[in-house]
Protein backbone atom coordinates (compact mmCIF):
# COMPACT_ATOMS: atom_id res chain seq x y z
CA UNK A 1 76.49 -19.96 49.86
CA UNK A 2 73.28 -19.46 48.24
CA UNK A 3 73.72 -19.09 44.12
CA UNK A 4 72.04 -15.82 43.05
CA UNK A 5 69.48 -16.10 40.14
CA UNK A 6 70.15 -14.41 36.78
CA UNK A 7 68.17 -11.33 36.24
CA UNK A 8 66.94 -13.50 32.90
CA UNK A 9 64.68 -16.49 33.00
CA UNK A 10 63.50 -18.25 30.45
CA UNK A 11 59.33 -18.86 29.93
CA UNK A 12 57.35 -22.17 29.09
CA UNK A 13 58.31 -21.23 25.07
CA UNK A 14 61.76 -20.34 25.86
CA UNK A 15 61.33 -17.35 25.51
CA UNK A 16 64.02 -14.72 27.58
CA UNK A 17 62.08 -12.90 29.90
CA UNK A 18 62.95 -10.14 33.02
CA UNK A 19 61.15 -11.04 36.30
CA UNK A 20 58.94 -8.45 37.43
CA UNK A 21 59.62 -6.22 40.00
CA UNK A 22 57.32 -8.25 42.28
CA UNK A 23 59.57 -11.66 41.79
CA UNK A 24 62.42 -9.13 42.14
CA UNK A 25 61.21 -7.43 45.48
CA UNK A 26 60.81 -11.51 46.83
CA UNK A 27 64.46 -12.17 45.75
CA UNK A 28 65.28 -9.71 47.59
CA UNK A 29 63.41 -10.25 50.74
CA UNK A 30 64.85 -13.51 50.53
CA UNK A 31 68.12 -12.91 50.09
CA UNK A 32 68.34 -10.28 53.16
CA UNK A 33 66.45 -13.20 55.29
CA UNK A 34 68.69 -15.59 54.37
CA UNK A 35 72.07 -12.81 54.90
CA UNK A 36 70.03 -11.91 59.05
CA UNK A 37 70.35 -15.77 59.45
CA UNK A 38 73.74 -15.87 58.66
CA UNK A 39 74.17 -12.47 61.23
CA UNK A 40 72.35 -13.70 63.62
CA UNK A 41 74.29 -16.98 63.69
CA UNK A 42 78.03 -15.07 64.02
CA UNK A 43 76.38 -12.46 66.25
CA UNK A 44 76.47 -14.17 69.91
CA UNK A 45 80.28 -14.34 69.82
CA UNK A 46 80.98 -10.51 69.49
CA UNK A 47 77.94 -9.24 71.05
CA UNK A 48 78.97 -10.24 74.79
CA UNK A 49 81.98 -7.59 74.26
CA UNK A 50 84.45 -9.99 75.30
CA UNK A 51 87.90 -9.75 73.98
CA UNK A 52 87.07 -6.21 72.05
CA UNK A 53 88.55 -4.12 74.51
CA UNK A 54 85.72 -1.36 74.70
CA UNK A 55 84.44 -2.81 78.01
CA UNK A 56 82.10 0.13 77.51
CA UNK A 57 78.87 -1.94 77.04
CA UNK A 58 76.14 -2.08 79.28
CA UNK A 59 73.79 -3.99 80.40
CA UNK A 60 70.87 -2.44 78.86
CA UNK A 61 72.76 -2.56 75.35
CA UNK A 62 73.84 -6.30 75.56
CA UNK A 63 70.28 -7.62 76.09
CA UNK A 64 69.65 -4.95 73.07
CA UNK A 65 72.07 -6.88 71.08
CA UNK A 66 71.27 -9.98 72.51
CA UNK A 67 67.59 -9.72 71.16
CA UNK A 68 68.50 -8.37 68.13
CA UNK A 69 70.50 -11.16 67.49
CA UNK A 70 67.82 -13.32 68.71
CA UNK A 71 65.83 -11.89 65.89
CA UNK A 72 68.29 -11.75 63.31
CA UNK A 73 68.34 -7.91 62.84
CA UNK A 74 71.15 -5.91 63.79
CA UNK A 75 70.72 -2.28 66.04
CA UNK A 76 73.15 -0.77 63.88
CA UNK A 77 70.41 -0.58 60.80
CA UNK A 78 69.20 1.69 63.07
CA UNK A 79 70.96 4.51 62.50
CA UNK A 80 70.79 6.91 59.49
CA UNK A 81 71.20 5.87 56.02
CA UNK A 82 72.40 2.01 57.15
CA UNK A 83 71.35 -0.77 55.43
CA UNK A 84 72.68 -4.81 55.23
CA UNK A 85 75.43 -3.52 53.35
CA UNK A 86 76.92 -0.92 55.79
CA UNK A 87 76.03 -3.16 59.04
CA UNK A 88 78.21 -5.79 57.07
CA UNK A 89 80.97 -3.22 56.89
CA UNK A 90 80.57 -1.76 60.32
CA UNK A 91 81.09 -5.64 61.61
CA UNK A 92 84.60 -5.98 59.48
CA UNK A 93 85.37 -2.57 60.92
CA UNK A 94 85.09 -4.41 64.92
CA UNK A 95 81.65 -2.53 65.12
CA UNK A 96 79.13 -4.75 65.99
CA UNK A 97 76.67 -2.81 68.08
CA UNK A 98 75.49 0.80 68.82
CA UNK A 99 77.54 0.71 72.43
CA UNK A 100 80.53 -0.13 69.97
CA UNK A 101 80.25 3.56 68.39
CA UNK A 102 79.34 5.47 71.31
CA UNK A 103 83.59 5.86 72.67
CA UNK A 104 84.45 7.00 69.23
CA UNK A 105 85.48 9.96 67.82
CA UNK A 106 84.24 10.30 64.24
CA UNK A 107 88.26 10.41 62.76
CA UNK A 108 88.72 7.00 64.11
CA UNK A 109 85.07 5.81 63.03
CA UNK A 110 86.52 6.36 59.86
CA UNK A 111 89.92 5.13 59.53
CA UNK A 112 88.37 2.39 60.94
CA UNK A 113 85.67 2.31 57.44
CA UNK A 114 88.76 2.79 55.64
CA UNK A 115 88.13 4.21 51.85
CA UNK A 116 84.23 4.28 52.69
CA UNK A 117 84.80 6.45 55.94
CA UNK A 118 84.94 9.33 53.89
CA UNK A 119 81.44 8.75 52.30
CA UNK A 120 80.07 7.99 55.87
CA UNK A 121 78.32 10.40 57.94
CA UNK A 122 80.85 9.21 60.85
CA UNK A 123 79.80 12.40 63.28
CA UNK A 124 75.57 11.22 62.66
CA UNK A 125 76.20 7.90 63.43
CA UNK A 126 78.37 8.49 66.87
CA UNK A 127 75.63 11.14 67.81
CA UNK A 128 72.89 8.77 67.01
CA UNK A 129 74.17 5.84 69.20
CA UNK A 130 75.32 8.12 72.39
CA UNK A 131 71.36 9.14 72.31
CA UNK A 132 70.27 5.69 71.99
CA UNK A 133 72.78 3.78 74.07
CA UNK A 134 71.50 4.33 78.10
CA UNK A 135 74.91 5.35 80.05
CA UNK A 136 75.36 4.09 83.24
């Protein structure tokens, strides 16, 4: 895994100095490159739906997923509010696409979260996807 730098460096006199925001904001970018890659990598296993029991994907959302994994970003950041973080959570959770929330009912969306489906818009979410996810 990738070592994260200390919010510290030192300058050419030794001196302790912060990075500025701009080295921060590059970090950053970095690290959320570097954490797609490792997505995108684990992705093609659970986004053909096999084994997960939903059998509720179509065809339209696999090659959704598919590209999205293609191109390292997941469809889930699409919804309200989600970010690496909650995509990350959503995937330990046996979420790993927008077709994945679409069957369920916001109560099991977040006994599913566990202790962080009750700061989850659950309800949002499962809207969101059933719009974007074609049926049929």
């Amino acid at each position: 895994m990738s070592e994260v730098p200390s919010p510290e460096t030192r300058d050419q006199a030794g001196e302790t100095t912060r990075p500025t925001l701009a080295a921060r904001l590059a970090e950053r970018s970095r690290q959320r490159a570097l954490r797609a890659e490792r997505l995108a990598f684990q992705r093609p296993a659970s986004a053909d739906g096999v084994g997960d029991g939903s059998g509720v994907e179509t065809a339209g959302a696999m090659a959704g997923a598919a590209a999205a994994a293609a191109a390292g970003i997941s469809d889930l950041e699409s919804l309200p509010g989600v970010g690496p973080n909650l995509v990350w959570a959503l995937e330990q959770a046996g979420i790993g696409c927008l077709a994945d929330l679409v069957p369920l009912a916001p109560a099991e969306l977040a006994h599913r979260l566990g202790p962080l489906g009750r700061l989850v818009p659950a309800a949002s979410w499962i809207a969101a996807a059933r719009a974007t996810v074609p049926v049929g």
